[in-house]
Every structure is written in C-alpha cells, then in structure tokens.
Protein backbone atom coordinates (compact mmCIF):
# COMPACT_ATOMS: atom_id res chain seq x y z
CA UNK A 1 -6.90 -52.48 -48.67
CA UNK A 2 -9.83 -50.60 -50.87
CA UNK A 3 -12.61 -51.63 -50.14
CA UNK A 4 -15.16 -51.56 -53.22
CA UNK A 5 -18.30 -49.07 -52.70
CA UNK A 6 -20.18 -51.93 -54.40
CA UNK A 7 -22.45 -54.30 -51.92
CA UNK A 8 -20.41 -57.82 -52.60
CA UNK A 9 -24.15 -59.14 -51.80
CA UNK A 10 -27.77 -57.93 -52.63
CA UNK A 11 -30.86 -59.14 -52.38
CA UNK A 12 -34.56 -57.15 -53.28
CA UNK A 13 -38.04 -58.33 -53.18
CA UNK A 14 -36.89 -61.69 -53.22
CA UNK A 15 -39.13 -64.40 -52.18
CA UNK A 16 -36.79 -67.67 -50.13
CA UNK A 17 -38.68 -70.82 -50.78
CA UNK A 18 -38.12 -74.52 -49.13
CA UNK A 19 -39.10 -76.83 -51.74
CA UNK A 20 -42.79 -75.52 -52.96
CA UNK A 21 -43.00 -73.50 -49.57
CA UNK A 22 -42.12 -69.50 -49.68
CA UNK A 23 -40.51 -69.46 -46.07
CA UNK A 24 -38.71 -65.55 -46.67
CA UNK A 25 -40.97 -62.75 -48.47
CA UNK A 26 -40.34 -59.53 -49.78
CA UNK A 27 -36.32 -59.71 -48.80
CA UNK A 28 -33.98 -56.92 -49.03
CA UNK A 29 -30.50 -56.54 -47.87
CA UNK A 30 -26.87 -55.82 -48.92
CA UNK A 31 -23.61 -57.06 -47.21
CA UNK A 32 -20.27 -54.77 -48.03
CA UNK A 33 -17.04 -55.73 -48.70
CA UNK A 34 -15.81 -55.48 -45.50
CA UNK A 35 -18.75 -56.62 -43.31
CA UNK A 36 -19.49 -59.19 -40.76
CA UNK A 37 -23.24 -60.18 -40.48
CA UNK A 38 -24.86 -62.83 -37.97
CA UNK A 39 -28.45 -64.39 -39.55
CA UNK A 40 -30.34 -66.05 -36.75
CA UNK A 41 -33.64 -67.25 -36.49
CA UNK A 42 -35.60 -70.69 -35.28
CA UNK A 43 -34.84 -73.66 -36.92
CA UNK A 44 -37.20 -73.92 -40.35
CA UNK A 45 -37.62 -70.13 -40.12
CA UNK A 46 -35.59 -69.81 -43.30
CA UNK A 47 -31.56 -69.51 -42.69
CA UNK A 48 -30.11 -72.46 -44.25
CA UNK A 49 -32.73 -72.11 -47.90
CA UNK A 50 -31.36 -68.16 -47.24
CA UNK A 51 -27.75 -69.46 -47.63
CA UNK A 52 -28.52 -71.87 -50.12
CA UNK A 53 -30.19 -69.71 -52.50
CA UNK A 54 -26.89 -67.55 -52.42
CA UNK A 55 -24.88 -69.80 -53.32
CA UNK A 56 -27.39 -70.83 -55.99
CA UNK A 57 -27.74 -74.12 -54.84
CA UNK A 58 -31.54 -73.39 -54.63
CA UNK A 59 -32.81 -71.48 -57.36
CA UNK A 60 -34.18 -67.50 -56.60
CA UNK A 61 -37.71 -67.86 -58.40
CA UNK A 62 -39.05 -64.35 -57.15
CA UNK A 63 -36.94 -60.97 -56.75
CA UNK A 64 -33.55 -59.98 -57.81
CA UNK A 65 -30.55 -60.55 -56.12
CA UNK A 66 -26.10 -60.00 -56.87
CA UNK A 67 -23.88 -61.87 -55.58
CA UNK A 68 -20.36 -61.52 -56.46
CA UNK A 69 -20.99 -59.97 -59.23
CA UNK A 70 -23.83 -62.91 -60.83
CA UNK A 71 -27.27 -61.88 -61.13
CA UNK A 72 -29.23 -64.74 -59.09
CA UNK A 73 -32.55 -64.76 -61.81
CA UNK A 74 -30.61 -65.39 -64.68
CA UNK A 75 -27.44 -67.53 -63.83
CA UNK A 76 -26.96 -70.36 -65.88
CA UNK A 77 -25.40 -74.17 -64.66
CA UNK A 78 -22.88 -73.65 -66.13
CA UNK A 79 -21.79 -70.63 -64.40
CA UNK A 80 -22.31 -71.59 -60.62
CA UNK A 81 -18.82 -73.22 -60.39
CA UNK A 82 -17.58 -70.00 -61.32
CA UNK A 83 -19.96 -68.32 -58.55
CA UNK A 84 -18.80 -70.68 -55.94
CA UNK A 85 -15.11 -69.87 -57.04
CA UNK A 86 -15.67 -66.23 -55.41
CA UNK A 87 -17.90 -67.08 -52.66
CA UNK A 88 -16.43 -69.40 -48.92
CA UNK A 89 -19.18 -72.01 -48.34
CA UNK A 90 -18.81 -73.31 -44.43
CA UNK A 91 -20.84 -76.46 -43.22
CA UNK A 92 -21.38 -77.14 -39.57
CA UNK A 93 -20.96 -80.64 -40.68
CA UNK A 94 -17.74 -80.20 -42.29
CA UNK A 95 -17.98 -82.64 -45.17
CA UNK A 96 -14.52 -83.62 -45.54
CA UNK A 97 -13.18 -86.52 -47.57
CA UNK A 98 -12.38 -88.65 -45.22
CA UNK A 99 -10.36 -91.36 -47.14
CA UNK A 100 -8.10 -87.99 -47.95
CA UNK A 101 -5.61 -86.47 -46.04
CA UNK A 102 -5.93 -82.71 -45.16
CA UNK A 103 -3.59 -81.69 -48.50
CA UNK A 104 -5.39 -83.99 -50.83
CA UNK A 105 -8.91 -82.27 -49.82
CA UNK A 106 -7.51 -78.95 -50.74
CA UNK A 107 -6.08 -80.26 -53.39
CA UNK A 108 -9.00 -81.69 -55.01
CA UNK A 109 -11.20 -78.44 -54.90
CA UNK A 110 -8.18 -76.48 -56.46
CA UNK A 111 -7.86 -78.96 -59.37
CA UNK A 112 -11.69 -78.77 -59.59
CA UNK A 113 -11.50 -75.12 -60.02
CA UNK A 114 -9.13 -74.81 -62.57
CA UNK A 115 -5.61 -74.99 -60.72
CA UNK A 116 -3.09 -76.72 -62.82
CA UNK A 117 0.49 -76.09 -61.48
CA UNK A 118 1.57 -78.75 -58.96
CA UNK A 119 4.10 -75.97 -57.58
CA UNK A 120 1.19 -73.41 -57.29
CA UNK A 121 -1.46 -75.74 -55.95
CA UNK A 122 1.45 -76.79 -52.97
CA UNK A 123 1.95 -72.84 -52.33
CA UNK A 124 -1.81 -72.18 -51.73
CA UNK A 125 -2.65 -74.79 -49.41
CA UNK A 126 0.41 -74.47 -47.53
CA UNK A 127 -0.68 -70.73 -47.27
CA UNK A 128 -4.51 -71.39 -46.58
CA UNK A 129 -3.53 -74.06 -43.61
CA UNK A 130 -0.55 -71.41 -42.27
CA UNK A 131 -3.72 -68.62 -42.16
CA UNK A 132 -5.96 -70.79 -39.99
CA UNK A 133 -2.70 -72.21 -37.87
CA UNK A 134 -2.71 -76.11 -38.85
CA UNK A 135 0.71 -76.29 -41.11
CA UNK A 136 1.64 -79.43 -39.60
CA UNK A 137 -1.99 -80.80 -40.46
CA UNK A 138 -0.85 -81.29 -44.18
CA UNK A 139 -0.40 -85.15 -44.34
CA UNK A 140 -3.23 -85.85 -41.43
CA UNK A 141 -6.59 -87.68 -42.16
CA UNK A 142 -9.39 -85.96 -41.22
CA UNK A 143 -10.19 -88.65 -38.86
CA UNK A 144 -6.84 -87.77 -37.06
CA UNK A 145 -8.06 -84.24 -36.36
CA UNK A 146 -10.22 -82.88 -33.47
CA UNK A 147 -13.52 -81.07 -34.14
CA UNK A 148 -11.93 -77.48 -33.86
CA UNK A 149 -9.42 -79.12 -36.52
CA UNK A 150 -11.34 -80.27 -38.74
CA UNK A 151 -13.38 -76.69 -39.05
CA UNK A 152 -10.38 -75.28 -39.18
CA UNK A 153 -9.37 -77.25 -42.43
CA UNK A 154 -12.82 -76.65 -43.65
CA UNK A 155 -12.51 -72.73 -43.79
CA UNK A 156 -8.86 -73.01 -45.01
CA UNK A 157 -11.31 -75.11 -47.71
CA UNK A 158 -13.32 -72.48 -48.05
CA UNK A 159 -10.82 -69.62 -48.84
CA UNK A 160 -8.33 -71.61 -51.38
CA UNK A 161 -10.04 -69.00 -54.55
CA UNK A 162 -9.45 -66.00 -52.22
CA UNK A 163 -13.34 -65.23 -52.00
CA UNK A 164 -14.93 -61.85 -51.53
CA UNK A 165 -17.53 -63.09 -49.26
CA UNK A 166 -17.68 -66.36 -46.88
CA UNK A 167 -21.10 -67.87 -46.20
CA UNK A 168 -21.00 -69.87 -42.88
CA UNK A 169 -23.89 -71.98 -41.77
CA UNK A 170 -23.58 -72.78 -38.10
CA UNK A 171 -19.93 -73.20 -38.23
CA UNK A 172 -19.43 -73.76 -34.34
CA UNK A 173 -22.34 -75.18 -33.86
CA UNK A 174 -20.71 -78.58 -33.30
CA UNK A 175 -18.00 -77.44 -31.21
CA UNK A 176 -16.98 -77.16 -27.30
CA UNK A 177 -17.46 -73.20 -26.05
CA UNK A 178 -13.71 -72.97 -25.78
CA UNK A 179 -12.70 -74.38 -29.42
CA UNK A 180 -15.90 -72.47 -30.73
CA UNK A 181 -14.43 -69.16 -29.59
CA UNK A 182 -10.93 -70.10 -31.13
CA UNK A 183 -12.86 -70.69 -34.67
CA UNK A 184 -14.73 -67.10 -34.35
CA UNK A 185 -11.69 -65.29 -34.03
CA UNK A 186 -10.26 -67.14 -36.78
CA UNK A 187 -13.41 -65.28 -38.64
CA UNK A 188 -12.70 -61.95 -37.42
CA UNK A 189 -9.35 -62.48 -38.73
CA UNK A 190 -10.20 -63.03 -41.50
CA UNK A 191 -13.31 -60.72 -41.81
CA UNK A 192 -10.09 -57.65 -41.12
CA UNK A 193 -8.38 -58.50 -44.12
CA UNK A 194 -10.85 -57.09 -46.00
CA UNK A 195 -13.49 -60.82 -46.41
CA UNK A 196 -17.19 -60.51 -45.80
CA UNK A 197 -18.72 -62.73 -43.61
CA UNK A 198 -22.08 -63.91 -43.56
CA UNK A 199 -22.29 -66.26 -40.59
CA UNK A 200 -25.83 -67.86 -39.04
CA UNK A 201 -25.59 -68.84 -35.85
CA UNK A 202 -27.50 -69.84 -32.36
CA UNK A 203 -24.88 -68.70 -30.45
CA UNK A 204 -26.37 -66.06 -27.81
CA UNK A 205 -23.31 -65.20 -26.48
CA UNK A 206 -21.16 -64.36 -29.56
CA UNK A 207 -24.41 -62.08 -30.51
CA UNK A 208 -24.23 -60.17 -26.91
CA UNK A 209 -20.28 -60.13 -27.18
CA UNK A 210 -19.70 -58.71 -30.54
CA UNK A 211 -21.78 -55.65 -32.16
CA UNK A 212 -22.44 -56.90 -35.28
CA UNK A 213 -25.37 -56.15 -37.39
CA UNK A 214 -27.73 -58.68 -37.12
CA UNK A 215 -30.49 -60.21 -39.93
CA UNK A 216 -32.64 -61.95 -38.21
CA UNK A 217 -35.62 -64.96 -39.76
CA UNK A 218 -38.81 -64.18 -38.35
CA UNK A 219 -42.48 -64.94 -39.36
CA UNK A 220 -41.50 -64.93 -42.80
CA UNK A 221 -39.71 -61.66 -43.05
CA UNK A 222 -35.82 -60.71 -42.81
CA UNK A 223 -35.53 -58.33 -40.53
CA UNK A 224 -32.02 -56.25 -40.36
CA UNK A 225 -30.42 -54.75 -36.80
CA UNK A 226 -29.78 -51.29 -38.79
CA UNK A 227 -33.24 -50.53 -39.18
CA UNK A 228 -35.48 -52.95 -36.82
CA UNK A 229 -35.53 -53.76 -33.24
CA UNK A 230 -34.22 -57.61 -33.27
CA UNK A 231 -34.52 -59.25 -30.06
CA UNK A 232 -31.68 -61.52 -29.38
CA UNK A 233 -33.78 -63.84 -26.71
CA UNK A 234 -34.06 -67.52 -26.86
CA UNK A 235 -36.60 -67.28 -29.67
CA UNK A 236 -33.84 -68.51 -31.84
C-alpha cells in the first residue's frame, strides 16, 4: 500500500474547550497515514472534548486543524456526515441498536451514508464482520453477544466507509484483560493495512507493551512522546 506523505490528521494552535471551559491550549500534532497513537491523560484532563472536536462533534473555536481532508474552522453541517464517512468513531459504550440484529445495525449506517444496492450493502457487512472474525454474528441481537462481541461489531461499525483514520475512545475499557487484548490486536490489524489509529486509553500495560508514540493530556497542554518526556505512571 502507498501510504500518502500527507498527515491524515493536524491540529495547530488549537485551543480544546469543554462547554465554556478551554481544557487543551496551544495544541499541535499530526497523525500519518499509517500511524498508531495512544492519548492518555486523567479523567477531565481533555481526551474525550480532544476526540470530539475531531470528529466535529464539538466545534474548534481557536486554531486550525485537517482532518481527512476538512478544514475544522470552516466546516459546515452539512458536511460533517461526509467527515464522519472517512473517519472510524469507537465508543467504550458501544451504542448499538439493540432492538436490531448485528446486520441491521450495519445496515442502517450504510443506508445512512449513501449505500443503495441491497447486493452491495450484503457484501460489505459480510466483509466488515469476516475482518473482525464474527461472520456467524450476522442475524444475532446485540443482547445475544458478549462484551468482546459486541466491540467487535462496533469497530466492524466503524470501518463499513473504509476510513483513513479510526478514533477510539476507551475501546477496552469495559472489557475483561483477556478479551481486551483480543480487541487490541484486532487494532493492530487493522492499523497494518495501512488505517490510522488514534486510540485513548488507561490501559498501563498496553502502553509498557507496545512502543507507540504517545500524546498525553496534562495541565492543559498536549504533550507528544516524540518530543517530550511523558511519564506513563498512574497519573492517568
């Protein structure tokens, strides 16, 4: 695969704010096509409203920032669907329909994308749920499904538009040590075919395990592994 010289993510002199409140100043980074990135930091110290203002779901009042190609300051409503389209959003808490089965909540974010063929729509979630290993999932409620299941079905969710870059917030967080490990892997899996992966975690252990560059919320700043000391400790 090529991977493009251009960052799939930037971010400079931005200014993170929860509600009223600037929690992140003066932010800079850029995440490559092919990266994996942990962001830690203390609950409230800014990760989730970091996330959220990527995905434009809170808006970026101060700084510039690119994501997939949209310029953060100036996207319009009526753009963000198309945003989202090239961008994996993970929740820890899944959000599932749970009156659905497993096809019919793919299903329902294709068709609310823009997918039209029946035949097509049948090919891609059998291909997203054959990627993440739950095939025989495909008529299931979500209620029928373990934890480690259910996240499973949520990233096959999450990468139904083929996106350039997945943003997971605490997506093991929820899970037994064993399952959790099972679900990383799944992300390094992916993150090798040539998806970025921006994942925030609390997970020491994956952070001591795996060398990957860390940004890290603290005291108001970001603070990135390839040019600061960032202490892994329980401070987070």
């Amino acid at each position: 695969m090529d991977f493009s010289t251009h960052p799939v993510l930037s971010m400079t002199q931005a200014t993170i704010f929860q509600g009223e409140n600037p929690v992140l100043m003066d932010v800079g980074f850029a995440i490559e096509q092919h990266e994996f990135v942990f962001l830690i930091g203390r609950t409230g110290s800014g990760k989730s409203s970091l996330l959220k203002t990527l995905y434009a779901d809170l808006p970026l009042k101060s700084g510039l920032a690119e994501v997939v190609g949209y310029a953060l300051t100036q996207i319009k409503t009526k753009d963000i669907p198309f945003l989202r389209r090239k961008i994996g959003i993970i929740f820890q808490d899944f959000q599932l329909f749970t009156d659905r089965s497993v096809q019919d909540n793919l299903s329902f974010v294709l068709k609310a994308t823009g997918w039209k063929d029946p035949v097509l729509i049948k090919e891609r979630i059998a291909d997203v749920l054959l990627q993440v290993g739950l095939l025989d999932a495909l008529t299931k409620m979500p209620h029928q499904l373990s934890g480690g299941e259910q996240q499973r079905v949520v990233i096959a969710r999450a990468l139904l538009n083929n996106p350039s870059i997945l943003l997971a917030d605490e997506p093991t967080g929820n899970l037994d040590p064993d399952v959790a490990d099972g679900i990383f892997k799944l992300f390094q899996d992916i993150n090798k075919k040539g998806t970025a992966i921006l994942m925030a975690t609390h997970n020491h252990e994956l952070l001591r395990k795996y060398p990957y560059r860390v940004l890290k919320c603290e005291k108001g700043k970001l603070l990135d592994s390839t040019v600061n000391e960032v202490s892994f400790g329980s401070s987070f």
